[in-house]
Protein backbone atom coordinates (compact mmCIF):
# COMPACT_ATOMS: atom_id res chain seq x y z
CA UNK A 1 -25.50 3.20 -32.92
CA UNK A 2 -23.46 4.80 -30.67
CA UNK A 3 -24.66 7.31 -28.20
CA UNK A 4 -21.93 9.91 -27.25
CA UNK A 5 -22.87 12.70 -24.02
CA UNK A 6 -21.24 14.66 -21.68
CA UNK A 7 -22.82 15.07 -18.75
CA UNK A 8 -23.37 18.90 -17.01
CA UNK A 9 -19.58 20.41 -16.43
CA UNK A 10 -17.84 16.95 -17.33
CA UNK A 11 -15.06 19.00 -19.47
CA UNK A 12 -12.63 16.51 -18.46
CA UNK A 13 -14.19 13.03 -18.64
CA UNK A 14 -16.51 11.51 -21.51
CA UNK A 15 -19.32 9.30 -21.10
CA UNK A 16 -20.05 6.80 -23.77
CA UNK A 17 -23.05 4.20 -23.50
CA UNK A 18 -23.45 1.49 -26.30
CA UNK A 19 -25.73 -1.43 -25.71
CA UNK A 20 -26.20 -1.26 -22.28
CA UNK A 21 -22.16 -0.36 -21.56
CA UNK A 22 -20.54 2.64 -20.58
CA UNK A 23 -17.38 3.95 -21.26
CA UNK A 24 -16.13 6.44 -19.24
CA UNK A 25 -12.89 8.12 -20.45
CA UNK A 26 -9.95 10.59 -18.55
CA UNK A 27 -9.67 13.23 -21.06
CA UNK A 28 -6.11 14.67 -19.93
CA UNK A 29 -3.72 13.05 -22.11
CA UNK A 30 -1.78 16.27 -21.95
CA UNK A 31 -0.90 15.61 -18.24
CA UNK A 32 -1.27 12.21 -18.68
CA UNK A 33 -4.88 11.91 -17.14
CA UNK A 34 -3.65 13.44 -13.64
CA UNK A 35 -6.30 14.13 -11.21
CA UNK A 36 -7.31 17.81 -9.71
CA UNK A 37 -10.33 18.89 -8.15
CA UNK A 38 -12.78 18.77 -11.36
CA UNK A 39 -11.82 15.81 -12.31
CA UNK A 40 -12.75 14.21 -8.87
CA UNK A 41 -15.92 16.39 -8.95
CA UNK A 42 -16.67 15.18 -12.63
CA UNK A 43 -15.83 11.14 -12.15
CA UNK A 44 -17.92 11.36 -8.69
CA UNK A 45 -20.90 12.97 -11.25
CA UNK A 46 -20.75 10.49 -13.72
CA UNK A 47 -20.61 7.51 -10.82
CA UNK A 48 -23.78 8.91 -9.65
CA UNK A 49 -25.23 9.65 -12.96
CA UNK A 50 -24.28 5.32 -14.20
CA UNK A 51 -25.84 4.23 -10.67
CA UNK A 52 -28.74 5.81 -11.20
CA UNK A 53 -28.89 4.16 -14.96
CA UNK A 54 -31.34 0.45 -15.36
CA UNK A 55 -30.01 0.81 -19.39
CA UNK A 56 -25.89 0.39 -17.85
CA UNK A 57 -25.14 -3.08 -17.24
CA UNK A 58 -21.55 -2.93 -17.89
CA UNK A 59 -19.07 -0.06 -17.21
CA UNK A 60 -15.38 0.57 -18.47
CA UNK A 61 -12.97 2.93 -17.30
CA UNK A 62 -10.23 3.81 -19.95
CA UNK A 63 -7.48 6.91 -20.17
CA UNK A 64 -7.10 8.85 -23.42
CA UNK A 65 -3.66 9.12 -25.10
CA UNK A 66 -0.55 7.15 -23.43
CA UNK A 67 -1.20 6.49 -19.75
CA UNK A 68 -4.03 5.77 -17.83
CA UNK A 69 -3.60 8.20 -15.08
CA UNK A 70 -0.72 9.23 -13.83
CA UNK A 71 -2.01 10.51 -10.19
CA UNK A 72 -2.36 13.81 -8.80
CA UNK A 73 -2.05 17.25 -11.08
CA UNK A 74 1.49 18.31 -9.93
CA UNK A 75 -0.04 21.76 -9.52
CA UNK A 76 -3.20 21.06 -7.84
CA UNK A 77 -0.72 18.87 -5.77
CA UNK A 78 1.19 22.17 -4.67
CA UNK A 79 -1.43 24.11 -3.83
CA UNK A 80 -2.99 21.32 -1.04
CA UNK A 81 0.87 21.24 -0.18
CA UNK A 82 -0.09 25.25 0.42
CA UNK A 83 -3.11 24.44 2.12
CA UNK A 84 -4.10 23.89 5.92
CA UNK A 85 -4.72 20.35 7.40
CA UNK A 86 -8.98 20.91 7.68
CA UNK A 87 -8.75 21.88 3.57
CA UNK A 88 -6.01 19.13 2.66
CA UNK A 89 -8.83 16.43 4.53
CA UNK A 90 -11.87 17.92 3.37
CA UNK A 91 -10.13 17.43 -0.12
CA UNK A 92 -9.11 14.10 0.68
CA UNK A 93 -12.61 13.38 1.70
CA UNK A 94 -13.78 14.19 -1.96
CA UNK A 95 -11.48 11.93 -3.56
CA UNK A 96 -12.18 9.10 -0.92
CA UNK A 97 -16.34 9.87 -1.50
CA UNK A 98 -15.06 9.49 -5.49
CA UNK A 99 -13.63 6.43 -5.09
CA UNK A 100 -16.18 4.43 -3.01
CA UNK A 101 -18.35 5.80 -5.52
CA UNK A 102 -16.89 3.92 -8.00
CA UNK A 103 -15.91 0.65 -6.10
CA UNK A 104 -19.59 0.45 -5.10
CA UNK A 105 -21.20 0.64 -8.39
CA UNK A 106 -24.17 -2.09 -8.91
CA UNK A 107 -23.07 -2.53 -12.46
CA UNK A 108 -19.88 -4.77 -12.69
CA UNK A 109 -16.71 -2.38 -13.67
CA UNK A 110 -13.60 -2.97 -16.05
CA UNK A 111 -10.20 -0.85 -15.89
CA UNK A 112 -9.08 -0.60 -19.05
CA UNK A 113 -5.13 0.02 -18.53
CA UNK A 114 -2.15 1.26 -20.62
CA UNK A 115 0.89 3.01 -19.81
CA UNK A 116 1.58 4.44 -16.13
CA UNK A 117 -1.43 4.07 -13.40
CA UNK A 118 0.12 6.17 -10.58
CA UNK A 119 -0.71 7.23 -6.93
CA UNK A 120 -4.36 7.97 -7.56
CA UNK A 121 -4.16 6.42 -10.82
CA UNK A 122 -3.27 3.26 -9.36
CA UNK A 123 -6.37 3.57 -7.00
CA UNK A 124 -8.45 3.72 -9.74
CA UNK A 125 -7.40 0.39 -10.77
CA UNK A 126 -8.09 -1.06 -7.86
CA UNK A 127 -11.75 0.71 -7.02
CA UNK A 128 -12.92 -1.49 -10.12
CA UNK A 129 -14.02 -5.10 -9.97
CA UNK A 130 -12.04 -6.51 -12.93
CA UNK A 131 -9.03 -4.95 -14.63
CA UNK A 132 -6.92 -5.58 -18.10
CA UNK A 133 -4.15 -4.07 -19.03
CA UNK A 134 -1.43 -3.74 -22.26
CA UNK A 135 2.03 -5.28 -21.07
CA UNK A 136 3.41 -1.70 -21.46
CA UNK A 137 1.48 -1.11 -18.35
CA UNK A 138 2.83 0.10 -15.37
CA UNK A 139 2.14 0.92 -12.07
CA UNK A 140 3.16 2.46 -8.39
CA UNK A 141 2.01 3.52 -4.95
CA UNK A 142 4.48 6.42 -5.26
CA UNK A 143 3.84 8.56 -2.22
CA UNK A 144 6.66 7.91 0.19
CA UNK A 145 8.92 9.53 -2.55
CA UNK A 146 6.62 12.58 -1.82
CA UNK A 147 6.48 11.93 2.23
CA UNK A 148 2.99 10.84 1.91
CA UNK A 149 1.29 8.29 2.06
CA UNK A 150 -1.73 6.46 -0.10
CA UNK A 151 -4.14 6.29 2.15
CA UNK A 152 -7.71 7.75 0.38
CA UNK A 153 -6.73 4.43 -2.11
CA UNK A 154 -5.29 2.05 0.56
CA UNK A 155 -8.69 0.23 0.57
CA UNK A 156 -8.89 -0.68 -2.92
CA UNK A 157 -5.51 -1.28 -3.44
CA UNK A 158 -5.20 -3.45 -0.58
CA UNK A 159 -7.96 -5.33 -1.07
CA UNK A 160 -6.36 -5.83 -4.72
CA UNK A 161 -2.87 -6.99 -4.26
CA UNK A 162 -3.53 -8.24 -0.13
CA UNK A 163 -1.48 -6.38 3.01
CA UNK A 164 1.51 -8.93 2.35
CA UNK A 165 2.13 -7.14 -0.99
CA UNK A 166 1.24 -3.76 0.44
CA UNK A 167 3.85 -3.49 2.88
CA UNK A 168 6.52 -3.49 0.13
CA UNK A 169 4.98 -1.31 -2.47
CA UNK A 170 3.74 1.30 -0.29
CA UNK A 171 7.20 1.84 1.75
CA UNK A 172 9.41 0.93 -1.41
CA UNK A 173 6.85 2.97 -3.77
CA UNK A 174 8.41 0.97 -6.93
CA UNK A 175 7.80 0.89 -10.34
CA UNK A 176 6.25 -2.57 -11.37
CA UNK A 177 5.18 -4.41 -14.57
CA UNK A 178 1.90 -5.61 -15.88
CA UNK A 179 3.07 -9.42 -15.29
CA UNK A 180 4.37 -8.15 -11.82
CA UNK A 181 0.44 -6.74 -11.26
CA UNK A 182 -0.63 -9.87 -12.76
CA UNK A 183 1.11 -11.99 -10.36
CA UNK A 184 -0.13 -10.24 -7.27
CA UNK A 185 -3.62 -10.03 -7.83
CA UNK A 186 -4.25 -6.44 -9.23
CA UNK A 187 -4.98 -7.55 -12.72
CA UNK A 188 -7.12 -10.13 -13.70
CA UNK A 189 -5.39 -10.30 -17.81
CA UNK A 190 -2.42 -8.68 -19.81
CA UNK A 191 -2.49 -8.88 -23.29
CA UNK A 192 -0.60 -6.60 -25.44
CA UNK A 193 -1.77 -3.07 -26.41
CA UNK A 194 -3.42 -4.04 -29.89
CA UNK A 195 -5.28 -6.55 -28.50
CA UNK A 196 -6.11 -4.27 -25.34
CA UNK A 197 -9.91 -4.05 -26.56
CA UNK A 198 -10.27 -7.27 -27.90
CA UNK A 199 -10.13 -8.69 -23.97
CA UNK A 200 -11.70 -5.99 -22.86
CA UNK A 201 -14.53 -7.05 -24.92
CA UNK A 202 -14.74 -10.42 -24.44
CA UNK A 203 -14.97 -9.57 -20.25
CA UNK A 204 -17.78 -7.48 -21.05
CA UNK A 205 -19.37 -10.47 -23.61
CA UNK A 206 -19.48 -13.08 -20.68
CA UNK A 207 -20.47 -9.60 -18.07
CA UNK A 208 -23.66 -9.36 -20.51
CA UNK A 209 -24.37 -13.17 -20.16
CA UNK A 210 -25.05 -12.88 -16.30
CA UNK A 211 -28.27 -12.00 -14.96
CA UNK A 212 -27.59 -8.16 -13.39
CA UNK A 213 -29.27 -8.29 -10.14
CA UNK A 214 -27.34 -11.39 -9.42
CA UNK A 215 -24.98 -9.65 -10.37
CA UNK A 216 -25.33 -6.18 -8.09
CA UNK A 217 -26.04 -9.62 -5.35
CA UNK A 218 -22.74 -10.84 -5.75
CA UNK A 219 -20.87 -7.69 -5.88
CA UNK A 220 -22.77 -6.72 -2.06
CA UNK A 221 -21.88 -10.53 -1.07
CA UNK A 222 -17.94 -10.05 -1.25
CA UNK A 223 -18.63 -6.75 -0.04
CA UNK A 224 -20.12 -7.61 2.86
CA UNK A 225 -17.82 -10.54 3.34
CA UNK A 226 -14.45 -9.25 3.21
CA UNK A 227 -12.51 -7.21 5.25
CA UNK A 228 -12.26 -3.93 4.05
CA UNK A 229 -14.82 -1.65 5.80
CA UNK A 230 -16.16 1.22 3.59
CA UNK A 231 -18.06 3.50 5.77
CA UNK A 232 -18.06 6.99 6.49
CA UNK A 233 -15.43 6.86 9.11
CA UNK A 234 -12.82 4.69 7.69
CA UNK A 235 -12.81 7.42 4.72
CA UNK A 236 -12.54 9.72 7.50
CA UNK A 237 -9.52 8.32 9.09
CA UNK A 238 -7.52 8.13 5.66
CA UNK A 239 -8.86 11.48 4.44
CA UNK A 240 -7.09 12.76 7.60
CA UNK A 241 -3.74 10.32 7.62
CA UNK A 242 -3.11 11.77 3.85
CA UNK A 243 -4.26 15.60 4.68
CA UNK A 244 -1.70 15.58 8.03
CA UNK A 245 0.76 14.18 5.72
CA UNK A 246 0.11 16.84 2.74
CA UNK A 247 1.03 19.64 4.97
CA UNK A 248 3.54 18.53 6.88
CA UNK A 249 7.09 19.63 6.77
CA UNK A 250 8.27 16.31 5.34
CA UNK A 251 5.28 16.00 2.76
CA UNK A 252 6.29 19.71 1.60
CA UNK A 253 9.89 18.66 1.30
CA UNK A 254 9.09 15.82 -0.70
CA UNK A 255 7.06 17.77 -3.89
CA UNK A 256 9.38 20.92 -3.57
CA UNK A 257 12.07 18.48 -4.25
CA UNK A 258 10.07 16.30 -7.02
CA UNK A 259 9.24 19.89 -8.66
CA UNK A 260 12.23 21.26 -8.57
CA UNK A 261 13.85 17.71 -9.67
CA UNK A 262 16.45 17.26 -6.81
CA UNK A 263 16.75 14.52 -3.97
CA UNK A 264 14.50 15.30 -1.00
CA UNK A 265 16.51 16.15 2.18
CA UNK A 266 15.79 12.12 3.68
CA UNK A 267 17.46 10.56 0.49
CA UNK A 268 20.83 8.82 1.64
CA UNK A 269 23.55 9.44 -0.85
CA UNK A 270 25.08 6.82 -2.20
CA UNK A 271 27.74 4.90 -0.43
CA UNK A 272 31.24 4.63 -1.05
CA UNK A 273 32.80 1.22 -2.04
């Protein structure tokens, strides 16, 4: 039977456990699961709520409707554009305190992708240990188009795809495929949307076959093996790289432009043949 709770002031997120797995779900399909403020606040909630859990021994991260996420709330995005450099990093700081939250779950975690996974959306991808997506899936670091940068995910996503494949899809901030995510590490299987659960569930079948605290073991062991540091002052340092970015002059250029749909003042024109 299937248990189905929200959790205090989770208005945007749902929280479903079945036999010993949660499913947490973005429930924004209107702006196609786009972060703001809450929805950090709630996924950070729910992190600590599923941590705190013995019954979870498997957890899922899906998107209602089309996309998974498509990154920040174009309105909550304007008003940090708006906002001094302290607010724009103690903002960052609760995004970056959201995310290691979820990469440092004890309970293994599955993204469950379809459509666009954006910016922030893209991060959340990457703060999980395993993810599967539909072949309609795809994905971007797309912050240089806004003269930022994605550094409050730069982490994960780096310790996805590896620095080699960073340095183009950061600067470039291209659109890629599923097979293109497959190929460089950020997704472990593609399959195509119908059989998007299917896979999802057979990940979770072998999950439940492992013991869990050599499981949690494992998850500290390439933790504390690998090279991406997680403490309080590397989420410092990119909470403040992304909140100098957010209000400078080039970073407010670059979502006036996107919202009022026009080249920002750095795009070249085209050249003449």
């Amino acid at each position: 039977m299937n248990t189905l709770f929200m959790l205090p002031n989770t208005e945007m997120l749902a929280l479903q456990v079945e036999n010993g797995v949660a499913t947490i779900t973005l429930q924004r399909p209107t702006v196609h699961n786009a972060f703001n403020a809450q929805l950090i606040t709630e996924l950070h909630l729910v992190c600590d709520a599923i941590r705190a859990s013995s019954d979870i021994r498997v957890v899922i991260l899906s998107g209602s409707g089309k996309n998974f996420s498509a990154g920040a709330d174009l309105n909550w995005m304007q008003q940090q554009g708006e906002a001094s450099e302290a607010e724009n990093q103690a903002d960052a700081l609760k995004l970056a305190n959201m995310l290691r939250a979820l990469a440092t779950l004890p309970q293994p975690t599955i993204a469950r992708v379809q459509g666009a996974a954006i910016g922030g959306g893209l991060g959340l991808v990457s703060a999980c240990d395993m993810a599967v997506a539909a072949d309609n899936a795809t994905f971007a670091t797309s912050e240089v188009r806004l003269g930022l940068i994605p550094a409050t995910i730069a982490p994960y996503v780096i310790r996805a795809i590896g620095e080699r494949q960073a340095y183009r899809y950061f600067q470039t901030a291209e659109r890629f495929d599923a097979l293109t995510a497959l190929r460089i590490g950020l997704l472990h299987e593609v399959t195509t949307p119908e059989a998007l659960d299917t896979v999802v569930q057979q990940l979770v079948s072998s999950l439940l076959a492992g013991a869990p605290v050599a499981q949690t073991a494992c998850k500290a062991l390439i933790r504390d093996i690998g090279r991406t540091l997680l403490s309080d002052e590397c989420l410092a340092d990119t909470a403040s790289r992304i909140a100098k970015h957010r209000s400078s002059a080039e970073g407010r250029e670059g979502l006036a432009a996107f919202l009022e749909k026009r080249p920002a003042a750095w795009t070249l024109p085209p050249s003449k043949s």
